[in-house]
Protein backbone atom coordinates (compact mmCIF):
# COMPACT_ATOMS: atom_id res chain seq x y z
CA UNK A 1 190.34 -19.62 35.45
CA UNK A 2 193.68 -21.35 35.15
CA UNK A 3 195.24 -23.69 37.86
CA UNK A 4 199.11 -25.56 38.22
CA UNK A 5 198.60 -29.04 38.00
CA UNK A 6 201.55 -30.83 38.64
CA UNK A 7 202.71 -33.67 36.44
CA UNK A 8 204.75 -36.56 37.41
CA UNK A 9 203.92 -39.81 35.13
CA UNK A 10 202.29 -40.27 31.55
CA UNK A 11 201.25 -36.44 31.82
CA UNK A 12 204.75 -35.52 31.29
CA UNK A 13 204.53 -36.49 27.28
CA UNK A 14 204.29 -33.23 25.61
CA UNK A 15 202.22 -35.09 22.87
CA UNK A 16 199.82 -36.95 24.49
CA UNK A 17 199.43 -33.56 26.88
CA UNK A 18 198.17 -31.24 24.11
CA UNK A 19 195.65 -34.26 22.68
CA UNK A 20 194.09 -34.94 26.25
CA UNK A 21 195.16 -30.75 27.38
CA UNK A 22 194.21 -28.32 24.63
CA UNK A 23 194.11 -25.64 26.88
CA UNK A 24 197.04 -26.44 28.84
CA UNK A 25 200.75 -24.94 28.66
CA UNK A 26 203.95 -26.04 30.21
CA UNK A 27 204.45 -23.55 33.17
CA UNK A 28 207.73 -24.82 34.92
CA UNK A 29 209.95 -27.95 35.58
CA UNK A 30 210.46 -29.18 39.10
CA UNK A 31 210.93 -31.17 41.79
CA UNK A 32 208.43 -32.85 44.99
CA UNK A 33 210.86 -33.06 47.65
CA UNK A 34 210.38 -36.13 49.74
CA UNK A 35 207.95 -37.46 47.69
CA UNK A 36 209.24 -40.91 45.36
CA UNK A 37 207.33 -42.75 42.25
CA UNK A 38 205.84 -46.02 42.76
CA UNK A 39 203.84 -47.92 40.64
CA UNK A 40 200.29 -48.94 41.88
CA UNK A 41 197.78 -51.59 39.96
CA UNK A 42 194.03 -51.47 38.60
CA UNK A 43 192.07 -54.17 36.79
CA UNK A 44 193.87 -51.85 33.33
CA UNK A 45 196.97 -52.63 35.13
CA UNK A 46 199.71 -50.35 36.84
CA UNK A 47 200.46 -47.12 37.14
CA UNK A 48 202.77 -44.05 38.79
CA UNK A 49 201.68 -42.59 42.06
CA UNK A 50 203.46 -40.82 44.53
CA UNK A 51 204.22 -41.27 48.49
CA UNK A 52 205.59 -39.18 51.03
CA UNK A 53 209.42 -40.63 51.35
CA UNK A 54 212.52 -38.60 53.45
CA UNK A 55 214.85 -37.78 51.30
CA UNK A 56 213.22 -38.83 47.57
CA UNK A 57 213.12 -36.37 45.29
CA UNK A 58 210.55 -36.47 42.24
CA UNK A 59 210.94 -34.54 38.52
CA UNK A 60 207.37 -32.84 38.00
CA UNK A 61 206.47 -30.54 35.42
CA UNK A 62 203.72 -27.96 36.00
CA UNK A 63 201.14 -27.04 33.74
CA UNK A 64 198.61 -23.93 33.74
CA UNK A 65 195.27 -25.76 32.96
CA UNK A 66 191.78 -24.60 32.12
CA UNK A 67 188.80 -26.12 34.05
CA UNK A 68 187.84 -27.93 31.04
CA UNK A 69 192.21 -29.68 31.09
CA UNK A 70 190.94 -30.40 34.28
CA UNK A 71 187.53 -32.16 33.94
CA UNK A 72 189.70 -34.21 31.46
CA UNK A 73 192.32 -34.99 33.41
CA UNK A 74 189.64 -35.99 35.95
CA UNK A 75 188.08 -38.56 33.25
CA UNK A 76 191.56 -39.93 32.25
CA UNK A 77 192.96 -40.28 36.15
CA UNK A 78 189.90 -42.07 37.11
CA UNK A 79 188.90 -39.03 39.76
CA UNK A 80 187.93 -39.43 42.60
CA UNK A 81 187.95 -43.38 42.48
CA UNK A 82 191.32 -44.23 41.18
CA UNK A 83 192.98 -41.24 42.24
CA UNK A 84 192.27 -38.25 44.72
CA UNK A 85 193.60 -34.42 44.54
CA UNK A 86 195.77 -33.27 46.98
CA UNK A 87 197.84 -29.59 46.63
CA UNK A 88 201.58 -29.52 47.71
CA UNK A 89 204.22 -27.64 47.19
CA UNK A 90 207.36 -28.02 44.20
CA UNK A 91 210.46 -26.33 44.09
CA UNK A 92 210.85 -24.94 40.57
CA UNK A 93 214.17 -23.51 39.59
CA UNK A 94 212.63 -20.15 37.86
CA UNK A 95 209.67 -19.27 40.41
CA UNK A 96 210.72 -20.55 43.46
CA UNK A 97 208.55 -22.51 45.64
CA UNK A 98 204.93 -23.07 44.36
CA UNK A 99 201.92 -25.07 45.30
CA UNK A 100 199.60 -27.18 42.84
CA UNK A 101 197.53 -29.60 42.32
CA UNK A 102 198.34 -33.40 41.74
CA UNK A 103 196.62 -37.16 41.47
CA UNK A 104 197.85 -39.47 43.84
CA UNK A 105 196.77 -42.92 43.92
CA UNK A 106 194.53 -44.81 46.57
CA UNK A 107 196.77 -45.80 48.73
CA UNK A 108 195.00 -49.02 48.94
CA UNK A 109 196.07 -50.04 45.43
CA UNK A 110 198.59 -52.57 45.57
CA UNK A 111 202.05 -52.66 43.42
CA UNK A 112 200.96 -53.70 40.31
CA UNK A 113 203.69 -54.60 36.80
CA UNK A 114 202.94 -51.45 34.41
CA UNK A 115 203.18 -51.96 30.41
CA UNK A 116 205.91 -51.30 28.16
CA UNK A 117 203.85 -48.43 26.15
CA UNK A 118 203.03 -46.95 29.51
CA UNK A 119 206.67 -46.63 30.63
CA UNK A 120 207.74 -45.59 27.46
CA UNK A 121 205.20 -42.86 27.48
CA UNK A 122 206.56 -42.02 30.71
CA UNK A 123 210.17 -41.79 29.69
CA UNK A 124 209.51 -40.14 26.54
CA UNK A 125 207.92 -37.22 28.95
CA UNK A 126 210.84 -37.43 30.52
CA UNK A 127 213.17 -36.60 27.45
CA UNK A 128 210.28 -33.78 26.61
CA UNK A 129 211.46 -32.20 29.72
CA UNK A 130 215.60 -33.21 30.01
CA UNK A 131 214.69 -34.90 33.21
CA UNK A 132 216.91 -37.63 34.46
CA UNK A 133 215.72 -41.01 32.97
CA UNK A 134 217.59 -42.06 36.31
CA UNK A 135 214.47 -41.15 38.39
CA UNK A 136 211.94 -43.40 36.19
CA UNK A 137 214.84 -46.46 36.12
CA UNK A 138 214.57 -46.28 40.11
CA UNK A 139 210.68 -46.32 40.18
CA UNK A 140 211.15 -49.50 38.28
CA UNK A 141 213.47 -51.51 40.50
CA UNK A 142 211.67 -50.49 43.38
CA UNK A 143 208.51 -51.55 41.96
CA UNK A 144 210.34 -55.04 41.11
CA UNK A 145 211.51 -54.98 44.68
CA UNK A 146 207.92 -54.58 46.31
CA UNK A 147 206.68 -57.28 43.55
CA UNK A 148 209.22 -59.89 44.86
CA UNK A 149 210.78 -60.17 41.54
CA UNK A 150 214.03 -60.74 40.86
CA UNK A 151 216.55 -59.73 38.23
CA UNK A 152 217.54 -63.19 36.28
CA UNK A 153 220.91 -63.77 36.04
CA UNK A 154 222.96 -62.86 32.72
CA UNK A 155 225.48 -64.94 31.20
């Protein structure tokens, strides 16, 4: 049995994809409508999530995965602790509207400073898929904007 899980953060690297996803092939690129990134923390530190947001568009990528993709995606998303399933719908430019299934964050976490190596990760998914690095850049200065921290001045 195969299922669409929909990618949005680290899942998005190709590479790290087929290590943790054997069984799982890109499907189709597209976008949660009214849905934006924000980062959310853990005692491991902070991570992408989504929220329901009028008007915020997200790049996802959809994979077909296997049941055993998913019990590792489980493991590696911290299921159902750390993050819970929900199905919604993406708007894919080749197959129209279609629903899947995607980890979203407790929504009890609180913003949270990710890592370098995570972001990269992230934005090197992002090149995988010719999504606009604009999106991640955005997720970032909101996430400095919830954290209270402030740009320092350049000279």
């Amino acid at each position: 049995m195969q299922r669409l899980y929909i990618a949005y953060g680290s899942n998005l690297n190709l590479e790290q994809m087929s290590r943790r996803c054997p069984g799982a092939k890109p499907y189709s690129r597209g976008y949660l409508m009214n849905w934006e990134l924000i980062y959310r923390g853990s005692k491991t530190g902070a991570y992408l999530s989504i929220r329901k947001k009028q008007g915020a568009m997200t790049p996802v990528l959809l994979w077909k995965i296997t049941r055993m993709d998913e019990w590792n995606l489980d493991l590696y998303e911290g299921y159902p602790t750390f993050y819970y399933k929900d199905e919604v719908m993406v708007d894919t430019a080749l197959y129209g509207k279609k629903k899947g299934m995607v980890y979203i964050m407790d929504p009890k976490r609180k913003p949270g400073i990710p890592s370098q190596s995570y972001v990269d990760t992230v934005a090197y998914g992002y090149l995988d898929n010719d999504f606009d690095l604009q999106y991640l850049r955005d997720s970032i200065k909101l996430n400095a904007e919830e954290m209270g921290i402030k740009k320092s001045a350049r000279r």
